[in-house]
N, C-alpha and C. Protein backbone atom coordinates (compact mmCIF):
# COMPACT_ATOMS: atom_id res chain seq x y z
N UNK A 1 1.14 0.89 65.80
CA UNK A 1 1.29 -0.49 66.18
C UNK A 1 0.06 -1.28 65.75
N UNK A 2 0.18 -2.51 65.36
CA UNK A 2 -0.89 -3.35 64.84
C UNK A 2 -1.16 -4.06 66.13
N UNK A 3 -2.73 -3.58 66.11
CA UNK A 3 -3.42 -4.72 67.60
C UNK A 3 -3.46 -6.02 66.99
N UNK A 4 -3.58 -7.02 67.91
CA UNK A 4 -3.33 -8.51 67.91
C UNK A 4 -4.97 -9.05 67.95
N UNK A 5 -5.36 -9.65 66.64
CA UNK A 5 -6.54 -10.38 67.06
C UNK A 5 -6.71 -11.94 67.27
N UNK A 6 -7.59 -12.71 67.86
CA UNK A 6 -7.88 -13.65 67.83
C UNK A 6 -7.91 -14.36 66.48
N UNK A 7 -7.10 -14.42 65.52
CA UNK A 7 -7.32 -14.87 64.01
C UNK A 7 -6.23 -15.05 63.44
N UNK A 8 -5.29 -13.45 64.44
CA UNK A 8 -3.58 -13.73 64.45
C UNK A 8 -3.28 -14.84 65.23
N UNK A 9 -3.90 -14.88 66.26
CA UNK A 9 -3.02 -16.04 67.28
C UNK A 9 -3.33 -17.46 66.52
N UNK A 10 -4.32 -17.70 65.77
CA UNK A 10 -4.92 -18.64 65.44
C UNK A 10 -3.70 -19.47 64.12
N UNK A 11 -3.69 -18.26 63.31
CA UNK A 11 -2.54 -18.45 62.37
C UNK A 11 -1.34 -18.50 62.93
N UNK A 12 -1.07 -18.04 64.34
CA UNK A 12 0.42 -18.13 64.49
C UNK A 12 0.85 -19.90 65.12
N UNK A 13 -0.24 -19.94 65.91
CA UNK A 13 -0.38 -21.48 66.38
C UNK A 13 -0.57 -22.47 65.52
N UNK A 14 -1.46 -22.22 64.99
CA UNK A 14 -1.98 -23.72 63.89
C UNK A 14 -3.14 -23.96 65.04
N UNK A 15 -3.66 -22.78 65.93
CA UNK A 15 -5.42 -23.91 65.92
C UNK A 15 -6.32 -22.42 65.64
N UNK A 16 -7.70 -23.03 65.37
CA UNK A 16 -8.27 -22.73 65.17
C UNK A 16 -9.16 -21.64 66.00
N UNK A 17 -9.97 -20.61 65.91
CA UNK A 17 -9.94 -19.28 66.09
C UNK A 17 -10.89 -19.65 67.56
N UNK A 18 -11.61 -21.06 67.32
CA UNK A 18 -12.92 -21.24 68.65
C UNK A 18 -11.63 -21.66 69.52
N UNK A 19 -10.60 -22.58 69.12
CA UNK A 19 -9.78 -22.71 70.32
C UNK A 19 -9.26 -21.93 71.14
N UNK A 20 -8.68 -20.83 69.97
CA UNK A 20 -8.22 -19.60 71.00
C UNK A 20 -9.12 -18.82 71.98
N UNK A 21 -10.28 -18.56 70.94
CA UNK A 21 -11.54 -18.50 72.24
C UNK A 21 -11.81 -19.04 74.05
N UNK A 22 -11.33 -20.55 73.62
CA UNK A 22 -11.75 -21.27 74.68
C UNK A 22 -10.55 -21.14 75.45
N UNK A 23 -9.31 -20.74 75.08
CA UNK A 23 -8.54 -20.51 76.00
C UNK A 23 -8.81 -19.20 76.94
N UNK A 24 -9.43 -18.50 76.80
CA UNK A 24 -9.79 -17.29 77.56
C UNK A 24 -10.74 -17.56 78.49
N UNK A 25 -11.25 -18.88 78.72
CA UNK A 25 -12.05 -19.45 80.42
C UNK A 25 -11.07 -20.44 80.75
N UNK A 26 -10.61 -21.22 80.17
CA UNK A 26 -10.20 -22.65 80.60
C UNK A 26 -8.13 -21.95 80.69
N UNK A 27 -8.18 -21.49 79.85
CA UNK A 27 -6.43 -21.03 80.20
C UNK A 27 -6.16 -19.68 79.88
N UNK A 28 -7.02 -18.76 81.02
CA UNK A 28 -6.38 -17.10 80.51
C UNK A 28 -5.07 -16.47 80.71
N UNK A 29 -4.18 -17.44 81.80
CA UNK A 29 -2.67 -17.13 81.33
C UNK A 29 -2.20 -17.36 80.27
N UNK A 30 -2.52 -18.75 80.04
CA UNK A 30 -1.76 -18.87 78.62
C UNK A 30 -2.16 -18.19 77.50
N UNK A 31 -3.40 -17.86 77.41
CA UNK A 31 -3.91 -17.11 76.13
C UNK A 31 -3.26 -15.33 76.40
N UNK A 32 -3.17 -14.72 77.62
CA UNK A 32 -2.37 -13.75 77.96
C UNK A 32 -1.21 -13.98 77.17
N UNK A 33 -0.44 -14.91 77.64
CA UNK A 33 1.17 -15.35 77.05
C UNK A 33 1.14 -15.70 76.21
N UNK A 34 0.63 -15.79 75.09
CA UNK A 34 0.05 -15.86 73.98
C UNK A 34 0.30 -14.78 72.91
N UNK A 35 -1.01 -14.04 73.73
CA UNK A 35 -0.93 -12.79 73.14
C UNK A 35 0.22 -11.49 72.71
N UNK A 36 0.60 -12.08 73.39
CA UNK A 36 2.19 -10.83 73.93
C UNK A 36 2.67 -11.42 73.05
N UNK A 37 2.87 -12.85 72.78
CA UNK A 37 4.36 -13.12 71.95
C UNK A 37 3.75 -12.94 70.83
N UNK A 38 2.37 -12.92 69.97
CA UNK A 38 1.81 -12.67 68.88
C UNK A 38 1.93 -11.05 68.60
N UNK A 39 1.69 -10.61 69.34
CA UNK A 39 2.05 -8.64 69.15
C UNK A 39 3.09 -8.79 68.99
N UNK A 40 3.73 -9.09 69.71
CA UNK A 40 5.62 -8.99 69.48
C UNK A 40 5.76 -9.22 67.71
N UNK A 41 5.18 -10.79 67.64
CA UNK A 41 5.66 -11.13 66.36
C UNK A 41 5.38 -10.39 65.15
N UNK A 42 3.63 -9.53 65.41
CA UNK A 42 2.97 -9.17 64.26
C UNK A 42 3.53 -8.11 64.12
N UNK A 43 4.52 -6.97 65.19
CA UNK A 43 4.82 -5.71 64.84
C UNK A 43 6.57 -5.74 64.87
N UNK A 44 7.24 -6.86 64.31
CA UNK A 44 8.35 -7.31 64.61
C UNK A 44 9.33 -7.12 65.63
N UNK A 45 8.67 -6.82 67.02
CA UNK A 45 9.87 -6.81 68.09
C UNK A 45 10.10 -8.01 68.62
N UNK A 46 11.64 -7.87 68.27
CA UNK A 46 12.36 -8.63 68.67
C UNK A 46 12.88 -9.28 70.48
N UNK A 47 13.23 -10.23 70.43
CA UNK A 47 13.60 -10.25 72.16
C UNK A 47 14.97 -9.19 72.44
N UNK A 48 15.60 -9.28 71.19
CA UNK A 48 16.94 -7.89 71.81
C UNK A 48 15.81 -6.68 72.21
N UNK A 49 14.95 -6.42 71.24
CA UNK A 49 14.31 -5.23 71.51
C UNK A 49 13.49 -4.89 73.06
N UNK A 50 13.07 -5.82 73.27
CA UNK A 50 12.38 -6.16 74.56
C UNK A 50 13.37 -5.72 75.55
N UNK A 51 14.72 -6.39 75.39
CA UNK A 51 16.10 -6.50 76.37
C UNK A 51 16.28 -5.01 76.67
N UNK A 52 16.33 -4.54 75.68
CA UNK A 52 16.64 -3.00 75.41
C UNK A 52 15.76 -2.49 75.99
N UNK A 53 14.66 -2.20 75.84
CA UNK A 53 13.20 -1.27 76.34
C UNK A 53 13.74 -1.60 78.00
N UNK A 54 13.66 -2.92 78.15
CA UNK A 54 13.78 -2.80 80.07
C UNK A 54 15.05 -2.15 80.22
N UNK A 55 16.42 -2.41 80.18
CA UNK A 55 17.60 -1.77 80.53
C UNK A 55 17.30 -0.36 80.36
N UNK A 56 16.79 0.11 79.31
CA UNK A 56 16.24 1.82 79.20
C UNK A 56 15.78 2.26 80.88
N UNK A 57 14.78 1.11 80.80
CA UNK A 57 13.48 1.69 82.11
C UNK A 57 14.66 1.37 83.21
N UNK A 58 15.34 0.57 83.33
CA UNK A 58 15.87 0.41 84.56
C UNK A 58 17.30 1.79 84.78
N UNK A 59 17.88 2.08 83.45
CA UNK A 59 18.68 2.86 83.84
C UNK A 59 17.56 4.43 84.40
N UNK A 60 16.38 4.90 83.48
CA UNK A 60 15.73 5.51 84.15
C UNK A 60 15.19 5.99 85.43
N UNK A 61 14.90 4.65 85.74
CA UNK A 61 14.77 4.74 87.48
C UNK A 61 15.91 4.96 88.43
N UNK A 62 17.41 4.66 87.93
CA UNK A 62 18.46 4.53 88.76
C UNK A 62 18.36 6.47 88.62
N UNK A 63 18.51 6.55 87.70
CA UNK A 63 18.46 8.68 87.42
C UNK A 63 17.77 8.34 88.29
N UNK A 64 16.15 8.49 88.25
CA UNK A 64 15.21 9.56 89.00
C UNK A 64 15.96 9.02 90.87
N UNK A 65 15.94 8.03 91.14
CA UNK A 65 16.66 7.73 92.33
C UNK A 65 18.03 8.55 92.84
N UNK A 66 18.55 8.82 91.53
CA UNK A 66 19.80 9.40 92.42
C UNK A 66 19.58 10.87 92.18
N UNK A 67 18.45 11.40 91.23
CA UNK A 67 18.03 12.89 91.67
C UNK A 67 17.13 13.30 92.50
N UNK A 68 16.70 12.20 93.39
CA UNK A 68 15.88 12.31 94.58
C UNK A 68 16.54 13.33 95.68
């Protein structure tokens, strides 16, 4: 998997690399939420894919629950 740098987010937004910076005091959710959708984008997962990974985990847990 390709890690996400501050240079990706920069190019994926259109600002510049000190902005993204400054979002990490003044807005670290958003630069969080940010980040995620930039990994997503740089290693091409998709939102079906996302959809998929949770329904996986959730049918998982229903197993381990009913082999309790």
């Amino acid at each position: 998997m390709k890690e996400i740098q501050y240079k990706d987010i920069a190019e994926y937004t259109g600002k510049s690399i000190n902005t993204i910076k400054g979002w990490k005091v003044k807005f670290p959710a958003l630069l969080e939420l940010v980040k995620l959708g930039a990994f997503c984008k740089k290693n091409n997962i998709t939102m079906e894919m996302i959809k998929s990974c949770i329904e996986i985990k959730k049918m998982a847990t229903q197993q381990e629950e009913t082999n309790k």
